[in-house]
N, C-alpha and C. Protein backbone atom coordinates (compact mmCIF):
# COMPACT_ATOMS: atom_id res chain seq x y z
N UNK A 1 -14.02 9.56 44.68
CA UNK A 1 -15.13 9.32 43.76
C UNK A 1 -15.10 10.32 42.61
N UNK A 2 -14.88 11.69 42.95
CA UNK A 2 -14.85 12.71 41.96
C UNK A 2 -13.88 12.20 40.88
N UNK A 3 -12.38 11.59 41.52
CA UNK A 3 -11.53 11.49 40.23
C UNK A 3 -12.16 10.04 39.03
N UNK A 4 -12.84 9.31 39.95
CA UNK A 4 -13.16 8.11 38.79
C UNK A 4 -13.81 8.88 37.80
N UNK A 5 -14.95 9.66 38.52
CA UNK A 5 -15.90 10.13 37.32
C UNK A 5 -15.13 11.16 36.20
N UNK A 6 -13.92 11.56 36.70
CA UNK A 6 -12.91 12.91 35.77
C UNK A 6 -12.81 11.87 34.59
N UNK A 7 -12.14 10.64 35.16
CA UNK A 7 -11.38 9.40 34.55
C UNK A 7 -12.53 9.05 33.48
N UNK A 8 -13.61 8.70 33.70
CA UNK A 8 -14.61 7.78 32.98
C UNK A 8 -14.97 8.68 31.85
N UNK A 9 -14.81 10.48 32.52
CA UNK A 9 -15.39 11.41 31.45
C UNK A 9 -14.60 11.13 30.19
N UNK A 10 -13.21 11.33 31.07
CA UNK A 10 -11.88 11.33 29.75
C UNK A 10 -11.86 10.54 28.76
N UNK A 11 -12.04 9.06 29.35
CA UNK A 11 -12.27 7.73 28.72
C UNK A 11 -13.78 7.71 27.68
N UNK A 12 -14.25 8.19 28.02
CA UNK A 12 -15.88 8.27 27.19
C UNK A 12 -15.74 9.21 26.12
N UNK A 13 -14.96 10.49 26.47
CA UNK A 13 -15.04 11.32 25.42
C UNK A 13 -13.41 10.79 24.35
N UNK A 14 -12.27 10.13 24.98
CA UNK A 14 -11.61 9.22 23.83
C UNK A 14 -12.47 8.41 23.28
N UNK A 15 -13.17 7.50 23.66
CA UNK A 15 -13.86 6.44 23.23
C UNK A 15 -14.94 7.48 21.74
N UNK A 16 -15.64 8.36 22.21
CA UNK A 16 -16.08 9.05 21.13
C UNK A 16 -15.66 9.19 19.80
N UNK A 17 -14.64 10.32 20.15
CA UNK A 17 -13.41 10.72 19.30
C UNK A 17 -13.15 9.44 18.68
N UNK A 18 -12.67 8.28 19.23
CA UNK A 18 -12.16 7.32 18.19
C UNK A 18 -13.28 6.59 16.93
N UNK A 19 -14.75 6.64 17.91
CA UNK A 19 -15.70 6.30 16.99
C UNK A 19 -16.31 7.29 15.74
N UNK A 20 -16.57 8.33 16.17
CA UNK A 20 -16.61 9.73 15.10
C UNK A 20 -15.48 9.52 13.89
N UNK A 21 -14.18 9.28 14.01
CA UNK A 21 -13.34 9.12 13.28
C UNK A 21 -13.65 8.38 12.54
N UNK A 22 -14.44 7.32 12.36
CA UNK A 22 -14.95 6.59 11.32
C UNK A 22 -15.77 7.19 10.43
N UNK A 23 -16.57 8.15 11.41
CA UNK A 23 -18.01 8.66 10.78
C UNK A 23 -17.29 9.72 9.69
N UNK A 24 -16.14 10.49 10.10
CA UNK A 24 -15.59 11.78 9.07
C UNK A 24 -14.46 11.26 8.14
N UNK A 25 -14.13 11.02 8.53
CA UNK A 25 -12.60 10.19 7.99
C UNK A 25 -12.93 8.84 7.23
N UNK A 26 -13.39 8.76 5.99
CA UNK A 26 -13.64 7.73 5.01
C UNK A 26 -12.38 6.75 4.59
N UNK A 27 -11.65 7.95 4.21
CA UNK A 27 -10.75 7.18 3.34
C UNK A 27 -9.12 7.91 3.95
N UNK A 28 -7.75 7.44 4.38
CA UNK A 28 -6.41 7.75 4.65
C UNK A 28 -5.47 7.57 3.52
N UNK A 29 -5.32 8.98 2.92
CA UNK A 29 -4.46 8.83 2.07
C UNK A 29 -3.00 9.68 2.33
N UNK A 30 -2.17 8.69 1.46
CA UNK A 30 -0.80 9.29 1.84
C UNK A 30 0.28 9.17 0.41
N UNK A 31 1.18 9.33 0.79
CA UNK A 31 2.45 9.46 -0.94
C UNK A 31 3.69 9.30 -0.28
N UNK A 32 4.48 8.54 -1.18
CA UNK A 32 5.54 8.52 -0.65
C UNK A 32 6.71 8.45 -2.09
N UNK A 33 8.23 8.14 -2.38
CA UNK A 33 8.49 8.63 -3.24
C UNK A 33 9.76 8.09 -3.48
N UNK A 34 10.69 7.91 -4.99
CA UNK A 34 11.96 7.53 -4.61
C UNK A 34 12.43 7.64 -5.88
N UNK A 35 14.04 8.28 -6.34
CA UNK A 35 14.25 8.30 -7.39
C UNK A 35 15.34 7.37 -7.39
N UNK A 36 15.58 6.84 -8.73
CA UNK A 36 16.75 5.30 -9.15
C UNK A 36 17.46 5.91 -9.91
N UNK A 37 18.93 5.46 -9.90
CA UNK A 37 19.43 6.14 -11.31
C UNK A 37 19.62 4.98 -12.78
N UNK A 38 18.37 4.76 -12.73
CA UNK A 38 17.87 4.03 -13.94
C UNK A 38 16.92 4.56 -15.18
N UNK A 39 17.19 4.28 -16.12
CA UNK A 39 16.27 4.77 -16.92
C UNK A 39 14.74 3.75 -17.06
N UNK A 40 14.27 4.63 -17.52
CA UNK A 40 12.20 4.18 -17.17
C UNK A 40 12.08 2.67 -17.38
N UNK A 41 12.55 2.72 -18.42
CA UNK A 41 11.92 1.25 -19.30
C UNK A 41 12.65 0.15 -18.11
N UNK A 42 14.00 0.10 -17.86
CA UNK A 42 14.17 -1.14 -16.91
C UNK A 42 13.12 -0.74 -15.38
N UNK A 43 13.41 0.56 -14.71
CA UNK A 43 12.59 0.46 -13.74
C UNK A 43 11.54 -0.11 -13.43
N UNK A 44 10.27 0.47 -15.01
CA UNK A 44 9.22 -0.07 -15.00
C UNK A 44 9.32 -1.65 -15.74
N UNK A 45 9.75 -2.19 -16.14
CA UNK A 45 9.76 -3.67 -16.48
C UNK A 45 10.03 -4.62 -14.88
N UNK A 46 11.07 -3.71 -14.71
CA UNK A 46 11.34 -4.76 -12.99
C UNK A 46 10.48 -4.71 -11.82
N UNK A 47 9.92 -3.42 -11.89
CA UNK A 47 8.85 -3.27 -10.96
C UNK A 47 7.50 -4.06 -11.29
N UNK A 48 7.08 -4.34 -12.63
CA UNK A 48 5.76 -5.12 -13.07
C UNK A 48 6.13 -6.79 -13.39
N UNK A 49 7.48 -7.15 -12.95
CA UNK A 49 7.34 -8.32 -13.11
C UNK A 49 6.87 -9.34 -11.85
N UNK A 50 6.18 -10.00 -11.54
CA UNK A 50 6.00 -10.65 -10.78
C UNK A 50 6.50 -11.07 -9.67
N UNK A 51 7.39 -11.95 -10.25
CA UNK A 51 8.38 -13.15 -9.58
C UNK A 51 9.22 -11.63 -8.65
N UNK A 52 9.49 -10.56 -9.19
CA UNK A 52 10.90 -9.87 -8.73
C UNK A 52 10.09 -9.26 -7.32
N UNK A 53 8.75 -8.90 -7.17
CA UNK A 53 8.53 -8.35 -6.36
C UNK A 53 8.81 -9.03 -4.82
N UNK A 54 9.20 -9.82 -4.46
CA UNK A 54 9.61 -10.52 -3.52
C UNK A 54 10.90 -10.40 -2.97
N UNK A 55 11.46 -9.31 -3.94
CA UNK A 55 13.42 -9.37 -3.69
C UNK A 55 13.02 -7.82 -2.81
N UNK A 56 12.20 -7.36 -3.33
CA UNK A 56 11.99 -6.14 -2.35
C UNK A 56 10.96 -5.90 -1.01
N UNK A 57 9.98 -6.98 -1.27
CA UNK A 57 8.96 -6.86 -0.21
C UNK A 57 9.13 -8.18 0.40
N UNK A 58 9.67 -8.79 1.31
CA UNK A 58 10.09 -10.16 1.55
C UNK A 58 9.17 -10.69 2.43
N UNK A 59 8.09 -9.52 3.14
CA UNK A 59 7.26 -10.25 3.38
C UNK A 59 5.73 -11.08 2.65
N UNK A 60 6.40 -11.24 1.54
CA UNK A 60 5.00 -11.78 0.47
C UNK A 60 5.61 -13.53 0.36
N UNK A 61 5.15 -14.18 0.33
CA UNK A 61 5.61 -15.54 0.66
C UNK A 61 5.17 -16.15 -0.89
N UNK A 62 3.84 -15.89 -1.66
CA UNK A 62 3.80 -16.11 -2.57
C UNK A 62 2.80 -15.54 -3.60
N UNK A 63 2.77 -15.64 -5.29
CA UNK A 63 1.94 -14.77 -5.53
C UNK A 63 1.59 -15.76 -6.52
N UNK A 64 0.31 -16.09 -6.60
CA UNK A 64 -0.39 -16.71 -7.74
C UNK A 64 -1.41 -16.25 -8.97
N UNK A 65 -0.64 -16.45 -9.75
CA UNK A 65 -1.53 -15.23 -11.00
C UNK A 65 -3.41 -16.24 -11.22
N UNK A 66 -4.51 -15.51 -11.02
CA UNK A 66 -5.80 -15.67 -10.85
C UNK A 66 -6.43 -15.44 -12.49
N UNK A 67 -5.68 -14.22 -13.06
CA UNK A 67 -5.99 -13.74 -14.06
C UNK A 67 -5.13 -12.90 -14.68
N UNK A 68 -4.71 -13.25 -16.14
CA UNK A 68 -3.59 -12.62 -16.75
C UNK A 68 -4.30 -11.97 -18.07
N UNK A 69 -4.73 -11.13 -18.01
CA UNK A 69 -5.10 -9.93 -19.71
C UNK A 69 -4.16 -9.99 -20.00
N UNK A 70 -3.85 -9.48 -21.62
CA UNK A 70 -3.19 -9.19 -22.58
C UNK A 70 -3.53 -7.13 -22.21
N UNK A 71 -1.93 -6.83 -21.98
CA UNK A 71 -1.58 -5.01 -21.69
C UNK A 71 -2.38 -4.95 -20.28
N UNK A 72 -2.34 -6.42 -19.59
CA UNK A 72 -2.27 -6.07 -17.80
C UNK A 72 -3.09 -5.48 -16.84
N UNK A 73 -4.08 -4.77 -17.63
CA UNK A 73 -5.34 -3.93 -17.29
C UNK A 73 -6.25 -4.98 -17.09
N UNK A 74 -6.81 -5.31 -15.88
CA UNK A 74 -7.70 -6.17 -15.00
C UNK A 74 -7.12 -7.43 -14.59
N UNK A 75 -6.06 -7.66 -14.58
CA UNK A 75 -5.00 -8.83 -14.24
C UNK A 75 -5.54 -9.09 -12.55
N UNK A 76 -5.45 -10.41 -11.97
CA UNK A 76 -6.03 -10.64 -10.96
C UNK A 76 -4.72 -11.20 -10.31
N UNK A 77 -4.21 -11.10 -9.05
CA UNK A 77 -3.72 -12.40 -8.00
C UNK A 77 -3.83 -12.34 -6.73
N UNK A 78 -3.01 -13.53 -6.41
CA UNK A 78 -3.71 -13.70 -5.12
C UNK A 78 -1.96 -13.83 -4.68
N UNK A 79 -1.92 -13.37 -3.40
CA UNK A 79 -0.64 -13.08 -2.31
C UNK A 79 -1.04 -13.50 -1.42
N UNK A 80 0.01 -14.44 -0.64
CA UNK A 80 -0.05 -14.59 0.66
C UNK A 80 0.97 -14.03 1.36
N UNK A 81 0.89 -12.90 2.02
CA UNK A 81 1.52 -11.95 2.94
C UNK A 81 1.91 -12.54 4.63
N UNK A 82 3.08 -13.09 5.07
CA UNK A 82 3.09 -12.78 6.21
C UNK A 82 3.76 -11.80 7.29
N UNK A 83 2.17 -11.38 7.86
CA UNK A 83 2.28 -10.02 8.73
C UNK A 83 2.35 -10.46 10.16
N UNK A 84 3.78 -10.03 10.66
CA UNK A 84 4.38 -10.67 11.71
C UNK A 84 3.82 -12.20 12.70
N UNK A 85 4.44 -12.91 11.36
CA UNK A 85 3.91 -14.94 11.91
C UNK A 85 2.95 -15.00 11.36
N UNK A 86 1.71 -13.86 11.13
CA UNK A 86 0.10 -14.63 10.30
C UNK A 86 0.03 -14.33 8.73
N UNK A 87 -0.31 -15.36 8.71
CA UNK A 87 -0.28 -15.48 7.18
C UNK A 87 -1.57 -14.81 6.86
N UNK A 88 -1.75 -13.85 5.87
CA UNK A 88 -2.57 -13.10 5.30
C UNK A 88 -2.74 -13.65 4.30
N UNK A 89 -3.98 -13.43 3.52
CA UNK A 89 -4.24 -13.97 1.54
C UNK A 89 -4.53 -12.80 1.76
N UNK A 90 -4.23 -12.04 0.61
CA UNK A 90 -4.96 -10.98 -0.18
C UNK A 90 -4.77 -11.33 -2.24
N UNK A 91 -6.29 -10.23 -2.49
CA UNK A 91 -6.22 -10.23 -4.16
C UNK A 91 -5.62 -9.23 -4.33
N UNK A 92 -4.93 -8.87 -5.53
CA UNK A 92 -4.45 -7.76 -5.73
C UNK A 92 -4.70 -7.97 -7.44
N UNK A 93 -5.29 -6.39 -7.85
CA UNK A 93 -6.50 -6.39 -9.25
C UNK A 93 -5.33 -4.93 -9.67
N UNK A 94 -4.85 -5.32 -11.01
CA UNK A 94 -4.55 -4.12 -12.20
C UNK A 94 -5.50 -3.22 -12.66
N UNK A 95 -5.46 -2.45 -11.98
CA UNK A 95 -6.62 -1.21 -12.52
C UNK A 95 -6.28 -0.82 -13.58
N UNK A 96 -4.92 -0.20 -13.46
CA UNK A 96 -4.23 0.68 -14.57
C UNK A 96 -3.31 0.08 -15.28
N UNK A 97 -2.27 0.25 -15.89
CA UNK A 97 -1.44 -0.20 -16.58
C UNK A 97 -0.88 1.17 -18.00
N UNK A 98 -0.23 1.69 -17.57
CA UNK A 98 0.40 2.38 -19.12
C UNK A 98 2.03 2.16 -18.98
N UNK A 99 2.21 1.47 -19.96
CA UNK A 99 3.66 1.36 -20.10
C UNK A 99 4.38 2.60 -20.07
N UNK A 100 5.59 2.46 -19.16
CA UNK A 100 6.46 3.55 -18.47
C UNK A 100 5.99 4.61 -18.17
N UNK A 101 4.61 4.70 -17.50
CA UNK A 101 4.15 5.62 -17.12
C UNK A 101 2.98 5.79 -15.79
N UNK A 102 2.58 4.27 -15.53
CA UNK A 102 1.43 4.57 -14.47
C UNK A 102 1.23 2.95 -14.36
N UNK A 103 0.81 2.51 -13.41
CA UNK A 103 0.18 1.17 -12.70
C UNK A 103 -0.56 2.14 -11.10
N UNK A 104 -2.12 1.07 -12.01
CA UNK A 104 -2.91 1.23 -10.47
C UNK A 104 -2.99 0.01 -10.49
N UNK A 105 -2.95 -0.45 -8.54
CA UNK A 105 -3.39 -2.05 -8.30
C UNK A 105 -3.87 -1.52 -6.75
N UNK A 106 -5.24 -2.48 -6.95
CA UNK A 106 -6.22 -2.18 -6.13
C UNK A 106 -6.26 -3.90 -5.20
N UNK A 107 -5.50 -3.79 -3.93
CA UNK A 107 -5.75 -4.67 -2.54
C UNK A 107 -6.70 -4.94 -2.31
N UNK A 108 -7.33 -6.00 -2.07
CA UNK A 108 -8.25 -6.68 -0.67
C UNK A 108 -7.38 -7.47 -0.29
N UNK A 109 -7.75 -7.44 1.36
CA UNK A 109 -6.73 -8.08 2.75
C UNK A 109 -7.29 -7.67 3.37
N UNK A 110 -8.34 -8.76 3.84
CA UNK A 110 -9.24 -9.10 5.06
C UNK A 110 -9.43 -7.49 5.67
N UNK A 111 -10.25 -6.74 5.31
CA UNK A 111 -11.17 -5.29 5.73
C UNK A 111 -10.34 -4.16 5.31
N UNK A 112 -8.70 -4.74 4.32
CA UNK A 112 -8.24 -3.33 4.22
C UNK A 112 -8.26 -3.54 2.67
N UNK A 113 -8.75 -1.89 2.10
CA UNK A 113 -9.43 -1.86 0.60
C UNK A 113 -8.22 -0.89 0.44
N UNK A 114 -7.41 -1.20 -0.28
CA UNK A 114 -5.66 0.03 -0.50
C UNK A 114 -6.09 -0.26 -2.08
N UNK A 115 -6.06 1.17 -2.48
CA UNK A 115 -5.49 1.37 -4.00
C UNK A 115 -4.28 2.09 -4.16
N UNK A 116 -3.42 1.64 -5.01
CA UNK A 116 -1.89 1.80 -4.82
C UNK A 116 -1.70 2.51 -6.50
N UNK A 117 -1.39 3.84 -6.67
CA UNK A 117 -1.37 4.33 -7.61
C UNK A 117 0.18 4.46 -8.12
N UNK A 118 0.81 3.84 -8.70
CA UNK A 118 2.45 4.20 -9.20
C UNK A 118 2.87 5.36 -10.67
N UNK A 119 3.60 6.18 -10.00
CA UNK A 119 3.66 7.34 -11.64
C UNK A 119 4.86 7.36 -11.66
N UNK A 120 5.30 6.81 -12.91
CA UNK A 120 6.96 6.84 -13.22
C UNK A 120 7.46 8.11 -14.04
N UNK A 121 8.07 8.69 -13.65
CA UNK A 121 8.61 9.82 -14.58
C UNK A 121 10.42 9.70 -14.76
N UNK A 122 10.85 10.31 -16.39
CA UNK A 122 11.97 10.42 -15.94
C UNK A 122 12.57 11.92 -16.35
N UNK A 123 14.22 12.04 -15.55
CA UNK A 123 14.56 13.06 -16.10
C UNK A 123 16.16 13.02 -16.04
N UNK A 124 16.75 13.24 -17.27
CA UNK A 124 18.29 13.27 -17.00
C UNK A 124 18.86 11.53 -16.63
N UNK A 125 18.32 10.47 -17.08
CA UNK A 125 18.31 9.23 -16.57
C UNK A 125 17.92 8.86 -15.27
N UNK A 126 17.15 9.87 -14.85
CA UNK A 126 16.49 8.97 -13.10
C UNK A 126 15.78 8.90 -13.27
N UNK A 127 15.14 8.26 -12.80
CA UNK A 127 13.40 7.61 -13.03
C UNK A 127 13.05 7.88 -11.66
N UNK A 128 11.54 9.00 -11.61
CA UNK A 128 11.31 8.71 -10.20
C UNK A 128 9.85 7.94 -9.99
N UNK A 129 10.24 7.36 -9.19
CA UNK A 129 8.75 6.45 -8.85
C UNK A 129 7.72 7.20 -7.66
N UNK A 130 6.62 7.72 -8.08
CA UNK A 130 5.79 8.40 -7.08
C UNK A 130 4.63 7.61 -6.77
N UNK A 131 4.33 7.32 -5.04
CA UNK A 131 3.28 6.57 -4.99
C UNK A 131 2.10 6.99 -4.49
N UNK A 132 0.55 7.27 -4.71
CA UNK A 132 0.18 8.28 -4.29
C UNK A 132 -1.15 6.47 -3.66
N UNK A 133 -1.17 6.52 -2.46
CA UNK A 133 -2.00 5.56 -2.19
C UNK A 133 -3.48 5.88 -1.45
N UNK A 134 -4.39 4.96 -0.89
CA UNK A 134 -5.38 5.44 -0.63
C UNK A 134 -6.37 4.09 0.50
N UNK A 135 -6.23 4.32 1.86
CA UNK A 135 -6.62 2.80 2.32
C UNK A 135 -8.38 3.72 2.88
N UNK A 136 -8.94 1.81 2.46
CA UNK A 136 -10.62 2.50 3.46
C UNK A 136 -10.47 1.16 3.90
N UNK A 137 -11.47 0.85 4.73
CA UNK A 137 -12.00 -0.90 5.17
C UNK A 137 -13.55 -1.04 4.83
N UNK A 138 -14.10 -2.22 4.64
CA UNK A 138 -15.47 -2.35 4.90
C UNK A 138 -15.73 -2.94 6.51
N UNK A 139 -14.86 -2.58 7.52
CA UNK A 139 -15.20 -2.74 8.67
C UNK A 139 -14.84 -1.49 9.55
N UNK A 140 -16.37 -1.29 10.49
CA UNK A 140 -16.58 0.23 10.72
C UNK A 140 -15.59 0.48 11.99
N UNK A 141 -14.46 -0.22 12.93
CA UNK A 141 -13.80 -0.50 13.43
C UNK A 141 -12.24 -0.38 12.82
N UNK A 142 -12.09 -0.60 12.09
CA UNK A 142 -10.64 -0.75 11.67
C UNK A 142 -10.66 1.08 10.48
N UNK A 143 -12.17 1.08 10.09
CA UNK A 143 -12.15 2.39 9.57
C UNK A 143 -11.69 3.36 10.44
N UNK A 144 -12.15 3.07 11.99
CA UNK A 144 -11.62 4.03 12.91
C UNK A 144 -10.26 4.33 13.46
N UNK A 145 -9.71 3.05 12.85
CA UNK A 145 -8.18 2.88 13.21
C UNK A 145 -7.36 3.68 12.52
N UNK A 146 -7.83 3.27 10.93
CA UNK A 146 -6.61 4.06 9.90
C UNK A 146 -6.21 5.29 10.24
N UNK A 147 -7.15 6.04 10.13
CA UNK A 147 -6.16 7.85 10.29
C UNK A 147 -4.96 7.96 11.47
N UNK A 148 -4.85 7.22 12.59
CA UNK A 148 -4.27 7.11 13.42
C UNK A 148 -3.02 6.36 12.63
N UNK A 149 -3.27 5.51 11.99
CA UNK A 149 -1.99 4.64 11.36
C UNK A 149 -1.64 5.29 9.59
N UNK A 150 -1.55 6.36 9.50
CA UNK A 150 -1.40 6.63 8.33
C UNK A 150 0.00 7.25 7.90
N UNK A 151 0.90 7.59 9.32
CA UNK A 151 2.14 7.70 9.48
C UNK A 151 3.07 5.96 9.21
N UNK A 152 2.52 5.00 9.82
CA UNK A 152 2.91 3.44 10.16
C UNK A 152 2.35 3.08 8.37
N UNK A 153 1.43 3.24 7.22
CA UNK A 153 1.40 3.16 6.21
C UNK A 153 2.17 3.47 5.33
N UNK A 154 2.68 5.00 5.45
CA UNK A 154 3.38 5.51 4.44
C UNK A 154 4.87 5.20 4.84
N UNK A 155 5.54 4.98 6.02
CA UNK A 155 6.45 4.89 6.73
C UNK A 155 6.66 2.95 5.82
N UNK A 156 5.70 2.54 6.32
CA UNK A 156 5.56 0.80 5.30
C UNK A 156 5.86 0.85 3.74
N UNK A 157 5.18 1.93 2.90
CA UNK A 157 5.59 1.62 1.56
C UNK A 157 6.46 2.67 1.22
N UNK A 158 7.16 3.45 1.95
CA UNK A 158 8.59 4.15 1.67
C UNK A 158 9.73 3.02 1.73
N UNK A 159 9.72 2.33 2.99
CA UNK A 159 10.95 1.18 3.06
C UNK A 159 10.80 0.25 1.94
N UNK A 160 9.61 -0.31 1.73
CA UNK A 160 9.54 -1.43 0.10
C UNK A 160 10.04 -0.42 -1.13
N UNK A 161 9.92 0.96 -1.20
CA UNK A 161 10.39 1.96 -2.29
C UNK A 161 11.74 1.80 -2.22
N UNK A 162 12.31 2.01 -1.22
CA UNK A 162 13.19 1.94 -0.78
C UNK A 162 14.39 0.76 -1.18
N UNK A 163 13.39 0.00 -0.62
CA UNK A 163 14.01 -1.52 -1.08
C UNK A 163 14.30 -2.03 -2.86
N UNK A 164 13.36 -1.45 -3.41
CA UNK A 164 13.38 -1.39 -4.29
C UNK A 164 14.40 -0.99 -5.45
N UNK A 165 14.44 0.33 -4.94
CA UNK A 165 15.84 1.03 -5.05
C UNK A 165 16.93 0.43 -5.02
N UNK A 166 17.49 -0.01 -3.83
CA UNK A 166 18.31 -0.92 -3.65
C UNK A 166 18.95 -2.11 -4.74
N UNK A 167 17.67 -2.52 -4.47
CA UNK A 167 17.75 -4.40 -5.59
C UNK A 167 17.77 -3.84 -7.13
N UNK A 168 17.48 -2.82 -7.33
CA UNK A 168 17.49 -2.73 -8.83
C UNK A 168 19.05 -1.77 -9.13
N UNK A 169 19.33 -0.86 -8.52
CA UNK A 169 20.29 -0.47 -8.22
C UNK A 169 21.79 -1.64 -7.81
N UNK A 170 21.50 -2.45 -7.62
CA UNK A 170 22.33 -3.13 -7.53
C UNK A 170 22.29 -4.49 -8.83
N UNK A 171 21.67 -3.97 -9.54
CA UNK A 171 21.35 -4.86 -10.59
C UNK A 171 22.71 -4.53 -11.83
């Protein structure tokens, strides 16, 4: 009898811990990073074109433009992502936009709120692409999840950097 109650303590005070984590832990942010040996202007043209983002992130199945500004700043679409067999919709909104120099685009996907900050710099002909990101949810459950998954996030948009690299590099 003594060990159930050791057990139930252990289990009650994880169960805590995982709920508190919501209460302190708002927002999981992380960076990740990659240099091309390309100069800015193609990097950043290939990275903001649409259609190309699919040669690097293959799990996006399709992307439909919602809203197109003139200089890209509040541009709207909609993606359908599939995340292993389920098909996801998410919007994805142009915050930022400075030519060869910065794109913010701000996610919704069903409770996860990601703003995705991109800073292109170059030097000596490499262009490095730095990503400095930022996930919250509006669900007080999955808020409790992120900090735990913030290794499995940045570990996710290093390989699409990655990939990236690759496909344009081989361009």
């Amino acid at each position: 009898m003594k060990a159930i109650k050791v057990i139930l303590g252990i289990i009650s005070f994880l169960v805590l811990i995982f709920f508190l984590t919501g209460l302190i832990v708002k927002e999981t942010n992380y960076s990740a990073q990659i240099s091309i040996n390309k100069p800015i202007g193609e990097v950043f043209k290939s990275f903001n074109q649409p259609g190309n983002v699919q040669k690097w992130i293959p799990e996006i199945k399709s992307i439909d433009t919602l809203n197109l500004n003139p200089g890209f700043t509040g541009s709207e679409f909609r993606m359908v992502v599939n995340n292993q067999g389920q098909e996801i919709t998410m919007t994805e909104k142009v915050l930022a936009y400075v030519a060869n120099e910065k794109v913010t685009l701000f996610f919704d996907a069903e409770n996860m709120l990601k703003t995705d900050d991109y800073i292109f710099s170059e030097k000596n002909g490499i262009t490095t692409v730095t990503l400095n990101s930022s996930c919250e949810s509006d669900s007080y459950i999955m808020a409790c999840l992120y900090p735990y998954f913030e290794g499995v996030f940045q570990s996710q948009d290093q390989t699409y950097l990655n990939s990236f690299k690759a496909y344009l590099e081989k361009k």
